[in-house]
C-alpha atoms as a PDB file:
ATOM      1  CA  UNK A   1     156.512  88.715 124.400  1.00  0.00           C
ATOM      2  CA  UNK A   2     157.344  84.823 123.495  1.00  0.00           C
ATOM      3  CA  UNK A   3     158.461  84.395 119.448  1.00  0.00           C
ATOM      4  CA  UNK A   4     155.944  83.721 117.135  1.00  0.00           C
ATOM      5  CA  UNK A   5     155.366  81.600 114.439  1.00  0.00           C
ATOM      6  CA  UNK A   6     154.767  84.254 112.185  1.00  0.00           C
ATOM      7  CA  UNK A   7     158.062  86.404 112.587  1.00  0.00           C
ATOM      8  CA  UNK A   8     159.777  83.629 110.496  1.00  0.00           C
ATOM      9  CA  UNK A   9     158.243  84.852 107.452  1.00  0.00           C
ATOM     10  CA  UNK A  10     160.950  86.999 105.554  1.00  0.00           C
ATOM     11  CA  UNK A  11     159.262  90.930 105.262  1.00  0.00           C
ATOM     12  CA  UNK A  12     161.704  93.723 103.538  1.00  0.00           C
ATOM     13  CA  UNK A  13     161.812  96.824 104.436  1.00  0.00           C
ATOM     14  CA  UNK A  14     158.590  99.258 103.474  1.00  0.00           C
ATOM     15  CA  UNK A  15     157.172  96.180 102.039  1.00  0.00           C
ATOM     16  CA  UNK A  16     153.642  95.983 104.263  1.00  0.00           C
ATOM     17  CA  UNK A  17     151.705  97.286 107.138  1.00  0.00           C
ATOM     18  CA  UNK A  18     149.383  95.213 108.632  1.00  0.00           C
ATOM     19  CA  UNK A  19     146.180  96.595 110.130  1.00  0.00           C
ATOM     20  CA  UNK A  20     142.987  95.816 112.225  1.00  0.00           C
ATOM     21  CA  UNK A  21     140.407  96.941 114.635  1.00  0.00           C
ATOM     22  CA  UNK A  22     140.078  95.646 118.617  1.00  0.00           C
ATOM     23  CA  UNK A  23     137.556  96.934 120.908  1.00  0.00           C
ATOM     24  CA  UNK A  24     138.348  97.587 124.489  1.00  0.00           C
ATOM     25  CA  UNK A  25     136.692  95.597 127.015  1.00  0.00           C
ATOM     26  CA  UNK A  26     134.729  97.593 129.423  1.00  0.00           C
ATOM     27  CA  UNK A  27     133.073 100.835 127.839  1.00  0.00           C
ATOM     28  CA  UNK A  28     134.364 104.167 128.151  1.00  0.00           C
ATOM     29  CA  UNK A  29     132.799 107.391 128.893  1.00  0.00           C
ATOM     30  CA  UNK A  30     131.223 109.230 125.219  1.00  0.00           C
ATOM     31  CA  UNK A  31     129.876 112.160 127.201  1.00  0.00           C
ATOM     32  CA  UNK A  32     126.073 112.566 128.269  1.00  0.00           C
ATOM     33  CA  UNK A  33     126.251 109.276 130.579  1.00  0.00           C
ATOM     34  CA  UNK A  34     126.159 107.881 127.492  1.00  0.00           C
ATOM     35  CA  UNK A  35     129.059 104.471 127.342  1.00  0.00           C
ATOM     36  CA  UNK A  36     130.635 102.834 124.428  1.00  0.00           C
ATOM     37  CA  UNK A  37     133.600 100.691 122.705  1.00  0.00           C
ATOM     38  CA  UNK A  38     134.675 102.664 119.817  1.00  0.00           C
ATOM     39  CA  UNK A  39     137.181 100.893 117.747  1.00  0.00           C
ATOM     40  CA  UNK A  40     140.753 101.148 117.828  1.00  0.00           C
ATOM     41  CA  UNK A  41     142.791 101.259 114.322  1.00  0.00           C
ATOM     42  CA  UNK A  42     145.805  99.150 114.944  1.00  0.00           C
ATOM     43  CA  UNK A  43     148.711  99.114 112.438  1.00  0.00           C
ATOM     44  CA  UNK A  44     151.963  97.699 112.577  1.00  0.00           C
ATOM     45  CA  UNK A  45     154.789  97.348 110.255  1.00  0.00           C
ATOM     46  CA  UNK A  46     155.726  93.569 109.008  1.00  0.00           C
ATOM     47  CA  UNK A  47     159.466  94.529 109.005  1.00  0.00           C
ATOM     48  CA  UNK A  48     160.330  96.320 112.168  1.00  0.00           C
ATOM     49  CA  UNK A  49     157.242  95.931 114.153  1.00  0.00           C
ATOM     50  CA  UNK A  50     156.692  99.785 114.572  1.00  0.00           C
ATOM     51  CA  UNK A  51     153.007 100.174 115.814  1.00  0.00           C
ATOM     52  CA  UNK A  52     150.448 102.871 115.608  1.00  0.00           C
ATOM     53  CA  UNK A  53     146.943 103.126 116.726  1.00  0.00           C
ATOM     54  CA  UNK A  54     144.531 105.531 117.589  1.00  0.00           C
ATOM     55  CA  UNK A  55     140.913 105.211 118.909  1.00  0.00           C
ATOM     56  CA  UNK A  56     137.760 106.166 116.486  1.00  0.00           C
ATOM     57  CA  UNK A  57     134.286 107.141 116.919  1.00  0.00           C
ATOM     58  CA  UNK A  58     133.034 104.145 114.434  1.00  0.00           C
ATOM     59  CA  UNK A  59     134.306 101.781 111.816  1.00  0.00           C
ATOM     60  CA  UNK A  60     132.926 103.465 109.186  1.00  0.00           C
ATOM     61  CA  UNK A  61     135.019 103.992 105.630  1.00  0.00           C
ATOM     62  CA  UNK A  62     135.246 107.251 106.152  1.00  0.00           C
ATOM     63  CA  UNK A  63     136.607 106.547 110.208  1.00  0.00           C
ATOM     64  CA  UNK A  64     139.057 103.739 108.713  1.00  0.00           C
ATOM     65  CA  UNK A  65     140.531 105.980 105.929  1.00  0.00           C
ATOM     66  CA  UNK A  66     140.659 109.305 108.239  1.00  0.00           C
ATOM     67  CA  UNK A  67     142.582 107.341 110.769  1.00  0.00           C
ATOM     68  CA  UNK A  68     145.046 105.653 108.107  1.00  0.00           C
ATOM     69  CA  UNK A  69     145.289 108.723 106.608  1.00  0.00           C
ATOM     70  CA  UNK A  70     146.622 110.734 110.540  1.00  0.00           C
ATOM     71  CA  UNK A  71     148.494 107.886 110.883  1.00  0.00           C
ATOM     72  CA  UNK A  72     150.397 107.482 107.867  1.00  0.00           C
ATOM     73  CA  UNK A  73     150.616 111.363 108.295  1.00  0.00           C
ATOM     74  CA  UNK A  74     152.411 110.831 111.303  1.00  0.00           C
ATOM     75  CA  UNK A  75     154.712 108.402 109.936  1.00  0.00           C
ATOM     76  CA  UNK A  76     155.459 110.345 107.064  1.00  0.00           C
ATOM     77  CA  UNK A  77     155.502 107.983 104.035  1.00  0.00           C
ATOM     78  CA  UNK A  78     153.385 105.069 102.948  1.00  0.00           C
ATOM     79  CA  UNK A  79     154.200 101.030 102.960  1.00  0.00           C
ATOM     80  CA  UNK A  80     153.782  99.652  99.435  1.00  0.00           C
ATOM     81  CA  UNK A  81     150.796  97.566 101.035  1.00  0.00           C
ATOM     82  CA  UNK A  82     148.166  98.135 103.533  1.00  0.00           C
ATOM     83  CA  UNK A  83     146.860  94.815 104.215  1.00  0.00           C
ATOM     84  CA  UNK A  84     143.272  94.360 105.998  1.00  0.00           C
ATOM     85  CA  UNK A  85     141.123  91.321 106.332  1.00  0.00           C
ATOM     86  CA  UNK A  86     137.541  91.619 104.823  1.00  0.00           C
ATOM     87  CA  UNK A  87     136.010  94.809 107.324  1.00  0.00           C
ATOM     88  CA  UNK A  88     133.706  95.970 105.910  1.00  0.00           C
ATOM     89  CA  UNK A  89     134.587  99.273 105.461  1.00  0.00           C
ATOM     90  CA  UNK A  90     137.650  98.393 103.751  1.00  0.00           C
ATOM     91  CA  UNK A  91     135.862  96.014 101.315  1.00  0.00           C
ATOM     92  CA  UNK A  92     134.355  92.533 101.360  1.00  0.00           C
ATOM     93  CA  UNK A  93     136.076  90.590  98.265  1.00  0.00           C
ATOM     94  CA  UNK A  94     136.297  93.808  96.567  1.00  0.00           C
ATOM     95  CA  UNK A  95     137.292  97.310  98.182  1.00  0.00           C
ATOM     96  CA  UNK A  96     135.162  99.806  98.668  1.00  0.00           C
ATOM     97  CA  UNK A  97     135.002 103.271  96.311  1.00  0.00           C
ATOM     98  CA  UNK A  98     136.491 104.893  98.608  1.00  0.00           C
ATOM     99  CA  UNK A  99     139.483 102.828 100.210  1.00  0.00           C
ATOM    100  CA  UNK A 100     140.073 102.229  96.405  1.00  0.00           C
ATOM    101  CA  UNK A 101     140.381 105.688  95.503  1.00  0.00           C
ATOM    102  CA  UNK A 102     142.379 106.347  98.631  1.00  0.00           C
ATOM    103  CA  UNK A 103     145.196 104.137  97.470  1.00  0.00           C
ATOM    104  CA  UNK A 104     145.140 105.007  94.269  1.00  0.00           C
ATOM    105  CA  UNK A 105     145.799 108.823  95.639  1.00  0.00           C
ATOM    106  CA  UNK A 106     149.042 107.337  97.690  1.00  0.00           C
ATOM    107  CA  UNK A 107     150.261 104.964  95.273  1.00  0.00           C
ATOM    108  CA  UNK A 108     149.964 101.591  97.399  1.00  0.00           C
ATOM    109  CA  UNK A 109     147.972  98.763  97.211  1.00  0.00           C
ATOM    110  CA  UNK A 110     145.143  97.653  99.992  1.00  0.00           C
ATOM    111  CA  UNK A 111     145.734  93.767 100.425  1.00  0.00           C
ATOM    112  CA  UNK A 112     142.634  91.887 101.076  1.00  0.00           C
ATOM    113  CA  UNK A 113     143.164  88.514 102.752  1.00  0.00           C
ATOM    114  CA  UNK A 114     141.430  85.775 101.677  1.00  0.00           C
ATOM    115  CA  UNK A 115     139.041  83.690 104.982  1.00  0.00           C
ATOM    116  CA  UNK A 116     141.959  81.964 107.395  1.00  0.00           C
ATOM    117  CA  UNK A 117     144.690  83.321 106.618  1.00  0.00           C
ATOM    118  CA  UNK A 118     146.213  84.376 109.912  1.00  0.00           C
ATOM    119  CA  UNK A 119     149.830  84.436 109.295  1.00  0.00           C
ATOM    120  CA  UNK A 120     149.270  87.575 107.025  1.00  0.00           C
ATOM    121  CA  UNK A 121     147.918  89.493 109.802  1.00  0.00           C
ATOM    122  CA  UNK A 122     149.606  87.789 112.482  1.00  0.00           C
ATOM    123  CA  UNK A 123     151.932  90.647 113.756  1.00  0.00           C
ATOM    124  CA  UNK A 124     148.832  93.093 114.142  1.00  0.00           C
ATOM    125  CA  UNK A 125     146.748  90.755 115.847  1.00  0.00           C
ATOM    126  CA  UNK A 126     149.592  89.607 118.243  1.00  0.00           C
ATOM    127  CA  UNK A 127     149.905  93.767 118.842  1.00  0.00           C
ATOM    128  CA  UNK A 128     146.164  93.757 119.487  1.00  0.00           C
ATOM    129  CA  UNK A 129     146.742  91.059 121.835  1.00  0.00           C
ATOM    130  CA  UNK A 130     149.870  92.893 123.790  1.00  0.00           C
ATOM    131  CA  UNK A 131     147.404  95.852 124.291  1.00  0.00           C
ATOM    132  CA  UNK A 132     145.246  94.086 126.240  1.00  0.00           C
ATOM    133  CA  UNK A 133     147.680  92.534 128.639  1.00  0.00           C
ATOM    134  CA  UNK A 134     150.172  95.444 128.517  1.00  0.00           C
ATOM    135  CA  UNK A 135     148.510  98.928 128.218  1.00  0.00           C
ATOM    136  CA  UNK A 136     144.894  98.512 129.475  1.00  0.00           C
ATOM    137  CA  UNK A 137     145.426  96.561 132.985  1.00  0.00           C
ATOM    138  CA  UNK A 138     144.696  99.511 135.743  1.00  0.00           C
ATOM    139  CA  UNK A 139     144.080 102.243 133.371  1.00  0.00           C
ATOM    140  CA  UNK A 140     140.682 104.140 133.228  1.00  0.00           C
ATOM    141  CA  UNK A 141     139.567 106.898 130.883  1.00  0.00           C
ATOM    142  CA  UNK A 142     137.167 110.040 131.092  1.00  0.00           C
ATOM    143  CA  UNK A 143     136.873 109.609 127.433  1.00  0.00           C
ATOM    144  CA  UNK A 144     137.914 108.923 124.047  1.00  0.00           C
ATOM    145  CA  UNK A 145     140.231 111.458 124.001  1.00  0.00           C
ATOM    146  CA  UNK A 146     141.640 110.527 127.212  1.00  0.00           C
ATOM    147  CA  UNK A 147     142.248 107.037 125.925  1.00  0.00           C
ATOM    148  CA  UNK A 148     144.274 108.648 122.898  1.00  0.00           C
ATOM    149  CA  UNK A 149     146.381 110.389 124.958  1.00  0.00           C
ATOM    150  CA  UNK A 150     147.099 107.531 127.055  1.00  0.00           C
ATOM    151  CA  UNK A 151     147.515 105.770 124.435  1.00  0.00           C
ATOM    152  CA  UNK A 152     150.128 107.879 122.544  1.00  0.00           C
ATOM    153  CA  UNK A 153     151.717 108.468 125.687  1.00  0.00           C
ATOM    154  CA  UNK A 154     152.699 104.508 126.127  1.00  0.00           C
ATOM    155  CA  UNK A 155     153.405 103.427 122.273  1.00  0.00           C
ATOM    156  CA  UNK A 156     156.594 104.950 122.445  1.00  0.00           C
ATOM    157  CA  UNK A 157     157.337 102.275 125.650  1.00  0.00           C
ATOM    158  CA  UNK A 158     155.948  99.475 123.349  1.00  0.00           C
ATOM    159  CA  UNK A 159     157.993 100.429 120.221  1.00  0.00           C
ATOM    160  CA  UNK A 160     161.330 100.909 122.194  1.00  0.00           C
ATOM    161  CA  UNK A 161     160.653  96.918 123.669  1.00  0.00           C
ATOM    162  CA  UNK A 162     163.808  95.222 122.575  1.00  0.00           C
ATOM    163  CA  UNK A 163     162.647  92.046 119.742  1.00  0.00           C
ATOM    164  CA  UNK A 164     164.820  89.013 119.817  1.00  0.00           C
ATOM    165  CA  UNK A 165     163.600  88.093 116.469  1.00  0.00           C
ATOM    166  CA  UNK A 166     163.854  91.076 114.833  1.00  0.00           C
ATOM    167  CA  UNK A 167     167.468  91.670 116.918  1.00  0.00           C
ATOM    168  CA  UNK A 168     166.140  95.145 117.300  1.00  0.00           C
ATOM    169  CA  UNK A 169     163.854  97.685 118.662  1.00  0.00           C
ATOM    170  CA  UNK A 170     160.742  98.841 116.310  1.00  0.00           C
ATOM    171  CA  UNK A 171     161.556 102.079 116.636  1.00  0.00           C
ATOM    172  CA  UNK A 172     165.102 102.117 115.573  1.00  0.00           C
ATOM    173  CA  UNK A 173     164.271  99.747 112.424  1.00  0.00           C
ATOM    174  CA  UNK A 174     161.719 101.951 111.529  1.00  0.00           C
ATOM    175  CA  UNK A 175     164.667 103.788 110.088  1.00  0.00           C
ATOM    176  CA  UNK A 176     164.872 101.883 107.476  1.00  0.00           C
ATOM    177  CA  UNK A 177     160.974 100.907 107.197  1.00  0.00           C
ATOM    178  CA  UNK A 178     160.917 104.815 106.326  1.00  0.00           C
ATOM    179  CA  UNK A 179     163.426 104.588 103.977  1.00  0.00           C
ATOM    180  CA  UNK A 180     161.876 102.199 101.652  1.00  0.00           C
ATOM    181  CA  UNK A 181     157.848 103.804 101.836  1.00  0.00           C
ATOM    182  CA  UNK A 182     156.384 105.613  99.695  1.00  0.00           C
ATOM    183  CA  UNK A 183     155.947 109.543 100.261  1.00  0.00           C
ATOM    184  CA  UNK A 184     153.053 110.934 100.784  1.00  0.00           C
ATOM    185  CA  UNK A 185     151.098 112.962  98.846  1.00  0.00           C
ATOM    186  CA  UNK A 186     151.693 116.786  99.647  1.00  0.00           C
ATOM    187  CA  UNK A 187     147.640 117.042 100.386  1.00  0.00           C
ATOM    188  CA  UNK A 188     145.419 115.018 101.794  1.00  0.00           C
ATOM    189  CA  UNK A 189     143.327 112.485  99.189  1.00  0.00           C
ATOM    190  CA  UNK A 190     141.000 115.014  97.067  1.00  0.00           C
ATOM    191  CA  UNK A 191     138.285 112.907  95.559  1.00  0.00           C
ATOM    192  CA  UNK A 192     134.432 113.431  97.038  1.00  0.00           C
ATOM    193  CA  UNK A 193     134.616 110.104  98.895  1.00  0.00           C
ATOM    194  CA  UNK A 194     138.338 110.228 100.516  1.00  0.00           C
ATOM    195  CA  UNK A 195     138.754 113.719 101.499  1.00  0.00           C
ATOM    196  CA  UNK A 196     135.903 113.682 104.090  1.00  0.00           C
ATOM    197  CA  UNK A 197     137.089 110.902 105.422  1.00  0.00           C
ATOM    198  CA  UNK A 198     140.476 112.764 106.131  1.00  0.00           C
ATOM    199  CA  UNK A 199     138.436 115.176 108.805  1.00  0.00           C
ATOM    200  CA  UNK A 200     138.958 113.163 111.452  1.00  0.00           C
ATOM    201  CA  UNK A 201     139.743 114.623 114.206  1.00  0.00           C
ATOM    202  CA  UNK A 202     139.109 118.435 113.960  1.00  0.00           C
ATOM    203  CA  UNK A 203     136.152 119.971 114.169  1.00  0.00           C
ATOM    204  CA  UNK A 204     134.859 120.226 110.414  1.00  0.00           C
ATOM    205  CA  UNK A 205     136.843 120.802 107.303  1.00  0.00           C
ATOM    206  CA  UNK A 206     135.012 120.294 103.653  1.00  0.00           C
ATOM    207  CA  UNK A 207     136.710 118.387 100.372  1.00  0.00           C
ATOM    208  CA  UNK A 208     135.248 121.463  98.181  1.00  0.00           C
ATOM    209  CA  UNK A 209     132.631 123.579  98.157  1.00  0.00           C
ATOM    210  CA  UNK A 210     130.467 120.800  95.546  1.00  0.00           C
ATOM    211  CA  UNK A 211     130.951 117.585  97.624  1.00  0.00           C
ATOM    212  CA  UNK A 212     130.862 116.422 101.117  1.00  0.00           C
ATOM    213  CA  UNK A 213     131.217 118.193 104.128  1.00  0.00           C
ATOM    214  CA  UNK A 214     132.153 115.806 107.039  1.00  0.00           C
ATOM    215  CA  UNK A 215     131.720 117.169 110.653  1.00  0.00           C
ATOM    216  CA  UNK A 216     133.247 115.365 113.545  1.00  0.00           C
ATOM    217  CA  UNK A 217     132.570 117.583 116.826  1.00  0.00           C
ATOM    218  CA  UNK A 218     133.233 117.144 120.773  1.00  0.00           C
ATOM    219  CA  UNK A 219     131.265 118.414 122.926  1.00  0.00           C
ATOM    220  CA  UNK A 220     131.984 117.882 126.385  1.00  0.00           C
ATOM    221  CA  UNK A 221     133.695 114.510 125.892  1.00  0.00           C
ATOM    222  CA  UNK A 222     130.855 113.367 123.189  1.00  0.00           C
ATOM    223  CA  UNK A 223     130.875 112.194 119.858  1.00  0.00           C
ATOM    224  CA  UNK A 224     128.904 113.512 117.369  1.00  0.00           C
ATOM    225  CA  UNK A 225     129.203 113.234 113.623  1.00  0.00           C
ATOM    226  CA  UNK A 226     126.631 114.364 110.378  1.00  0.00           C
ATOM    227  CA  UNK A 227     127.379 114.716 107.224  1.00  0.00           C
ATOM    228  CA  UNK A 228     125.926 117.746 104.903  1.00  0.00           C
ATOM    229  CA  UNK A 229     125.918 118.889 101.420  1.00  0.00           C
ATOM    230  CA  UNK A 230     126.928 122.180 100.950  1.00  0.00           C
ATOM    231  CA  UNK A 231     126.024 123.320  97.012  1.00  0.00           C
END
């Protein structure tokens, strides 16, 4: 990929993760001849360019904090900042209840950019931009779930791409990325809001027996989700 303006800015280590949503192109198979373009949480470090993603069933605050939540899992330790542009299920000027109470739980602070202001989020959306050329040419997908496995089958490719800015490979300066996070919390976010947005994924798991119970089930390559109260 050709330099970009916006690797000249000066990011330390375990400083910020940027993060967005693209949509595929063509639709993919939900299951029931039914066809969609779920959104896919994008989020890449400032410093080393380390990238994660992972496709959801909507855009929801409870979809975008489940995801950030397997994917910071997966990472094992939190940036000091999560920054997002004004989605809505993040927050519009002011975060939502939940995505507020989610990093109050990990100890970071969700970044809000202000209207055009691309440089802050220029990394992520130049990521968004190298899945479109690089991982989706030739590929199909029987389904969401297909398209995650793809898809965490080729970021390892992507993160091991030698950077001439960076005079690295993601990968290996995610060392020290991880070094200067934040650790996570030994449980998942507990307040009403949060936890059932950390369900993603399986097939239903409840915050406590008072508050939400969030069910996300597949069914023969469908989507479904509903939300209960259980008392």
């Amino acid at each position: 990929m050709p330099a970009d303006p916006v690797d000249r800015l000066v990011h330390q280590p375990g400083q910020a993760m940027q993060c967005d949503l693209w949509f595929p192109h063509d639709p993919l198979p939900l299951g029931h001849g039914q066809e969609g373009k779920p959104p896919v949480l994008v989020m890449t470090s400032a410093f080393s360019g380390y990238t994660q993603a992972r496709m959801l069933p909507m855009r929801t605050s409870f979809d975008l904090l489940g995801g950030m939540w397997l994917l910071l899992r997966e990472a094992g330790a939190v940036h000091r900042q999560l920054v997002w542009d004004n989605e809505s299920g993040i927050g519009q000027g002011r975060l939502t209840e939940p995505a507020a109470a989610f990093a109050g739980v990990l100890g970071c602070e969700i970044r809000q950019l202000l209207p055009r202001d691309p440089e802050s989020k220029g990394m992520v959306e130049r990521m968004n931009r190298y899945f479109r050329q690089g991982f989706m040419p030739g590929r199909t997908f029987a389904s969401p779930l297909d398209f995650n496995d793809q898809l965490a089958d080729w970021l390892p490719r992507a993160n091991g791409r030698y950077s001439r800015t960076r005079h690295g490979r993601p990968a290996e300066l995610f060392v020290r990325d991880r070094e200067a996070m934040r650790p996570l919390t030994p449980v998942a976010p507990s307040s009403p809001s949060v936890a059932a947005s950390v369900c993603l994924g399986t097939t239903m798991c409840g915050s406590s027996p008072t508050t939400i119970r969030w069910i996300r089930v597949q069914w023969g390559g469908s989507w479904t989700s509903k939300r209960t109260w259980k008392k």
